[in-house]
Protein backbone atom coordinates (compact mmCIF):
# COMPACT_ATOMS: atom_id res chain seq x y z
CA UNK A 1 92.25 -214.77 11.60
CA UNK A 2 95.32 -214.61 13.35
CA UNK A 3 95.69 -213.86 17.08
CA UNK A 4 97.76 -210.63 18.09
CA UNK A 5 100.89 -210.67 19.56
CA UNK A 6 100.31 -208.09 22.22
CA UNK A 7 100.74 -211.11 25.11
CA UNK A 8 102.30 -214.15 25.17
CA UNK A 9 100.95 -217.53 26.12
CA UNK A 10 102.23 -217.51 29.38
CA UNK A 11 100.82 -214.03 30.36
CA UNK A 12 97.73 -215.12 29.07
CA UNK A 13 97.97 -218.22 31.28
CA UNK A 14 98.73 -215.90 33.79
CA UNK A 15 95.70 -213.52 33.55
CA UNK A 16 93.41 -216.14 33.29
CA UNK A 17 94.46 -217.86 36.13
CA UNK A 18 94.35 -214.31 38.47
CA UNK A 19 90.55 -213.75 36.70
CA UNK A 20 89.57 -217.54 38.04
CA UNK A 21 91.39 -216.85 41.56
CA UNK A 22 89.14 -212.99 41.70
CA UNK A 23 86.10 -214.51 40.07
CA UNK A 24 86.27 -217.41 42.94
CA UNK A 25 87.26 -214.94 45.74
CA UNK A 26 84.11 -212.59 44.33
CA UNK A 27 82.04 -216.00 45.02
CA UNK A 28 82.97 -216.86 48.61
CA UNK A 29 82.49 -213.14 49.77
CA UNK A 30 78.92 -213.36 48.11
CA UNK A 31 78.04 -216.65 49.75
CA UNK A 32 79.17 -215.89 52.96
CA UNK A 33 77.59 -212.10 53.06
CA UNK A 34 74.00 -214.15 51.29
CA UNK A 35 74.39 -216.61 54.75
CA UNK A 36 75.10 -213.71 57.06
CA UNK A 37 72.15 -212.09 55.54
CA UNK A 38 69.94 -215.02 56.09
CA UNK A 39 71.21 -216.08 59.73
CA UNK A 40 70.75 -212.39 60.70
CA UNK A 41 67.15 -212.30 58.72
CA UNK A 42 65.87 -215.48 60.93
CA UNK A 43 66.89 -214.14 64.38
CA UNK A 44 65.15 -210.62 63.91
CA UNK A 45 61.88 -212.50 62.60
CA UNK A 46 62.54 -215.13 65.62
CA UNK A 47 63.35 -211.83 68.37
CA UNK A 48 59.86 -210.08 66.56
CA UNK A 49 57.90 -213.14 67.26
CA UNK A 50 59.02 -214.10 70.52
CA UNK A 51 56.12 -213.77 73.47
CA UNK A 52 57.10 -210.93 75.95
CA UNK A 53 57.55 -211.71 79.17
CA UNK A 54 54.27 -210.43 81.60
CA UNK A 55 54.86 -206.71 82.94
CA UNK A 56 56.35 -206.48 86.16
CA UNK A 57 53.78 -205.67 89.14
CA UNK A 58 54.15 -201.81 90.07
CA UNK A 59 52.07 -201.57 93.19
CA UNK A 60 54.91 -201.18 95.81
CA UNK A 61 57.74 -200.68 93.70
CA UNK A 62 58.63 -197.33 96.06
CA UNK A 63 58.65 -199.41 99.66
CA UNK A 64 61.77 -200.58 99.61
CA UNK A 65 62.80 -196.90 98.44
CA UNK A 66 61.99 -195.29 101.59
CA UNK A 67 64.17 -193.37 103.56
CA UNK A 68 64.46 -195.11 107.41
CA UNK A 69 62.83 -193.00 109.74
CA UNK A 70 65.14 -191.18 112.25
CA UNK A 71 64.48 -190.47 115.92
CA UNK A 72 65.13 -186.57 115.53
CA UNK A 73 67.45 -186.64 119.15
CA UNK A 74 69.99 -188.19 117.01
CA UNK A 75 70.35 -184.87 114.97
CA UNK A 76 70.52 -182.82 117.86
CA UNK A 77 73.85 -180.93 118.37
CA UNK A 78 75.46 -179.87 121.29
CA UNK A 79 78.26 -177.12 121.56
CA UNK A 80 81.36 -178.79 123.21
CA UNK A 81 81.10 -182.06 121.89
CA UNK A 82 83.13 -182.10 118.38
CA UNK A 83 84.57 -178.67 118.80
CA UNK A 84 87.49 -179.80 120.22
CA UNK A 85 88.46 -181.86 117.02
């Protein structure tokens, strides 16, 4: 049986070598996504197994909140002294 003539030889060279170049291209993107995939699988299994660290002691955490305490005579205002500003 005889081949049609629709393409030549060199298209034909052509298209197979663009279907090798896609077919290898297709390849590298699935290798590299499969090792993505499997670097990103072993660092949520190691983050999930990791030991927490202890929980931090809460029995003062408010001292160092406090507000100073003020003498109340250094709140007191008297007329005359930033008026004049």
């Amino acid at each position: 049986m005889e081949r049609p003539k629709s393409l030549s030889i060199k298209q034909e060279l052509h298209a197979s070598a663009l279907l090798l170049l896609v077919g290898f291209l297709l390849l590298l993107v699935f290798l590299v996504a499969t090792y993505l995939l499997v670097r990103v699988g072993r660092r949520i299994r190691h983050n999930a197994s990791r030991q927490r660290p202890p929980p931090t002691d809460v029995t003062d955490v408010w001292s160092m909140h406090k507000a100073p305490e003020f003498d109340e005579a250094d709140f007191e205002f008297e007329p005359g002294e930033d008026d004049a500003k």
